[in-house]
Protein backbone atom coordinates (compact mmCIF):
# COMPACT_ATOMS: atom_id res chain seq x y z
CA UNK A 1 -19.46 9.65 20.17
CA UNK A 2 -22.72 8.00 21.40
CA UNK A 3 -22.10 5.80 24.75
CA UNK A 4 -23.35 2.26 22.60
CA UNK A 5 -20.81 3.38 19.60
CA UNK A 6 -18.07 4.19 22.48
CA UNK A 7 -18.82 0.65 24.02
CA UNK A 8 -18.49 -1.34 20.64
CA UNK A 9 -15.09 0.85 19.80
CA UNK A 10 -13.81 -0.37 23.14
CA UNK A 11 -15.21 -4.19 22.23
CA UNK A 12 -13.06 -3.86 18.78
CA UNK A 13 -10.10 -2.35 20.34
CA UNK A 14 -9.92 -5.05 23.08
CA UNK A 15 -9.98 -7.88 20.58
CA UNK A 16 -7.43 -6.47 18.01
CA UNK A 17 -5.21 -5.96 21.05
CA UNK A 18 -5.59 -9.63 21.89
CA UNK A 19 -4.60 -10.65 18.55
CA UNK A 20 -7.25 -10.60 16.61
CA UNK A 21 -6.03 -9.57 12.89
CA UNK A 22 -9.36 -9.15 11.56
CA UNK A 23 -10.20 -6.88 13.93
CA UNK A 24 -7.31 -5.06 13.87
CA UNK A 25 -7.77 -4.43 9.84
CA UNK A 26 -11.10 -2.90 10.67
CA UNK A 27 -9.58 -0.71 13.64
CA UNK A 28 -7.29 0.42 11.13
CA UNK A 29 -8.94 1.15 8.62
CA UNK A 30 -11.18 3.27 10.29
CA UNK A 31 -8.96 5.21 12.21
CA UNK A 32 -7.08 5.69 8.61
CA UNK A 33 -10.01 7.13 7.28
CA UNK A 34 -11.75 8.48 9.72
CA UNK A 35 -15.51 7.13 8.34
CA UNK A 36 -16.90 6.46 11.84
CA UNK A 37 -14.48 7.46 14.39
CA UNK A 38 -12.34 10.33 14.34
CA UNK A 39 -8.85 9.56 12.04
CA UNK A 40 -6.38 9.37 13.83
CA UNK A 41 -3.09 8.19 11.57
CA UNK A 42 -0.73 7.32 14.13
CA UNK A 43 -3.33 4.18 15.64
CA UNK A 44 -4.28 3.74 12.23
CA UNK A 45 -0.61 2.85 11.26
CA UNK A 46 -0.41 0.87 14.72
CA UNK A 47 -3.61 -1.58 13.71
CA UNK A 48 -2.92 -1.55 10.23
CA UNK A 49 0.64 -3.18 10.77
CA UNK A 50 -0.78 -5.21 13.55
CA UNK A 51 -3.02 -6.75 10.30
CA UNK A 52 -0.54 -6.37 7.88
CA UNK A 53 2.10 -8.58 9.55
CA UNK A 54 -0.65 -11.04 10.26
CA UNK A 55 -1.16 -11.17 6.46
CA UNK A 56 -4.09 -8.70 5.59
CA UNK A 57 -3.01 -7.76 1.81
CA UNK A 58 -5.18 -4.30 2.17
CA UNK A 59 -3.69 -3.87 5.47
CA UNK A 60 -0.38 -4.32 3.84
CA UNK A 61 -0.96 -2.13 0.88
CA UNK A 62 -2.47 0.41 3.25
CA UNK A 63 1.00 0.81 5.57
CA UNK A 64 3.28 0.54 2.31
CA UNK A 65 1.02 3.78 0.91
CA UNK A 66 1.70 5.37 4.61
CA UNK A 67 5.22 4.67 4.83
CA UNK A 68 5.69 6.22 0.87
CA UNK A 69 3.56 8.95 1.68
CA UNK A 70 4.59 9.91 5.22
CA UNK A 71 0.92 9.50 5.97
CA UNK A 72 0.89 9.13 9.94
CA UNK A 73 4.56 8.60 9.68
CA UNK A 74 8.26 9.52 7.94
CA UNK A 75 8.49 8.65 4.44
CA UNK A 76 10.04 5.38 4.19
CA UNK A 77 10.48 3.98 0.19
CA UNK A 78 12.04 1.02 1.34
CA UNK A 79 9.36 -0.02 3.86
CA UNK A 80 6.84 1.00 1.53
CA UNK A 81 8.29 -1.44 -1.18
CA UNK A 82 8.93 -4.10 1.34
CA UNK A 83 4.59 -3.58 1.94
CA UNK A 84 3.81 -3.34 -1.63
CA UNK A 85 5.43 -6.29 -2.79
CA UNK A 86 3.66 -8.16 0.19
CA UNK A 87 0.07 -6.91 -1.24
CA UNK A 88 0.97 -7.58 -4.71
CA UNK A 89 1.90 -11.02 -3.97
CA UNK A 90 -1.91 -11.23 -2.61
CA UNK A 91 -3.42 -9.73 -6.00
CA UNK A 92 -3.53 -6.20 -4.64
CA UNK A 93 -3.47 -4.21 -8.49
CA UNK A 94 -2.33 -0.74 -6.94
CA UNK A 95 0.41 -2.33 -4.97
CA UNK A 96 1.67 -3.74 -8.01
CA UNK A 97 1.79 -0.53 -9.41
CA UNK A 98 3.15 1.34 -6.76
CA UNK A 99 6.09 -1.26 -6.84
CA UNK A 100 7.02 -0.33 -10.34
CA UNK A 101 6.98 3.40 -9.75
CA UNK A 102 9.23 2.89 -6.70
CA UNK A 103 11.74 0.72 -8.84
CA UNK A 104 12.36 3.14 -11.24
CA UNK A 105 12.39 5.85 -8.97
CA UNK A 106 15.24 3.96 -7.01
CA UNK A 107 17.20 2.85 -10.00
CA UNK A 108 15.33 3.11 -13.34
CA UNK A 109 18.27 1.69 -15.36
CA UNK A 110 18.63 -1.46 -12.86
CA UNK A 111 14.68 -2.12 -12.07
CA UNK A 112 13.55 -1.26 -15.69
CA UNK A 113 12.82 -5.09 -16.60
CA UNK A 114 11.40 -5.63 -13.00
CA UNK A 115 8.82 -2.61 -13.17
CA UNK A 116 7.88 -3.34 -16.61
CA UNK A 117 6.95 -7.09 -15.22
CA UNK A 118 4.79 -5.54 -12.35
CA UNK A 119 3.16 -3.13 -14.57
CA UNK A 120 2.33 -5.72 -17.13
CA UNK A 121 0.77 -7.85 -13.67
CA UNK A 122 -0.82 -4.61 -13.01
CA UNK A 123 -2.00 -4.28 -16.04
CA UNK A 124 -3.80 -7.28 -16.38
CA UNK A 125 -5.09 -7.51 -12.89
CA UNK A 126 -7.20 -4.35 -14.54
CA UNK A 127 -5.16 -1.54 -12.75
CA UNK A 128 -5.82 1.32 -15.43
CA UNK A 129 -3.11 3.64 -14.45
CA UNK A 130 -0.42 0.68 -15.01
CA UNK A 131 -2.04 0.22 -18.21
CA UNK A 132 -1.58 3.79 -18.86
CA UNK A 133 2.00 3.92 -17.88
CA UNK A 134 2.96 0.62 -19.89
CA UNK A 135 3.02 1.91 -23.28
CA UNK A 136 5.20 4.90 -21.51
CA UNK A 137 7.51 2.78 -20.46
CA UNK A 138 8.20 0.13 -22.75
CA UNK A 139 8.80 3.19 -25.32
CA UNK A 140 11.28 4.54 -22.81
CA UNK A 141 12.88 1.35 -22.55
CA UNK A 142 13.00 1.05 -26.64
CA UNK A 143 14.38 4.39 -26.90
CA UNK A 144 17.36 3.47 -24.49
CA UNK A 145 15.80 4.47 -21.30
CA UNK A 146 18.15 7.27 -21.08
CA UNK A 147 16.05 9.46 -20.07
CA UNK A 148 13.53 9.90 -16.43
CA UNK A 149 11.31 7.17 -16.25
CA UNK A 150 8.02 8.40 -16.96
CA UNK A 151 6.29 8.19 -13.77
């Protein structure tokens, strides 16, 4: 890394450590995906909840999609939910999404009215894949839901 790129890293790094959520979203973010700095998953998840708990909904949506895909740590559904249904409560589409497939993965016969309401939010937020999925699942659910979900 060039010495003036190493120097603003450090500048960054030093204000997300003193608090700084914004900065700490950024640091995340590109540690998760590596654009200008090397990745590097397990700072990623560090920054990222460091934003996310400050109330950054991408930050939030970012560490529920770690913590369900073991991305930079163990597979976690409940933390990921507990993420998810923070960023959905901020708009995020995806999270919204993500929140349905988790509830009827955990207990389709329980959460079936519950996902069906976050992939109708989804939906209309103009989330194509819960759009997709909707007329799957309200079938499933007329047919007795007796069946997998289809997720």
């Amino acid at each position: 890394m060039e010495p003036e790129m190493e120097k603003k890293l450090q500048a960054v790094i030093e204000l997300c450590e003193e608090g700084d959520p914004e900065m700490c979203a950024f640091l995340g973010k590109e540690f998760y995906f590596g654009m200008n700095i090397p990745q590097d998953l397990d700072r990623a998840l560090r920054y990222l909840t460091t934003a996310a708990s400050a109330g950054d909904a991408m930050s939030q949506f970012l560490v529920g999609f770690m913590h369900w895909s073991g991305r930079g740590t163990q597979p976690d559904q409940d933390k990921a939910l507990e993420w998810f249904l923070l960023a959905s409560e901020q708009g995020i589409a995806e999270a919204m999404y993500n929140v349905a497939k988790i509830l009827l993965i955990k207990n389709p016969k329980v959460n079936q009215e519950e996902a069906l309401s976050w992939l109708e939010r989804s939906s209309n937020a103009g989330y194509d894949a819960a759009t997709d999925m909707l007329g799957d699942v309200r079938e499933w659910i007329a047919e007795g839901a007796n069946d997998e979900p289809p997720i």
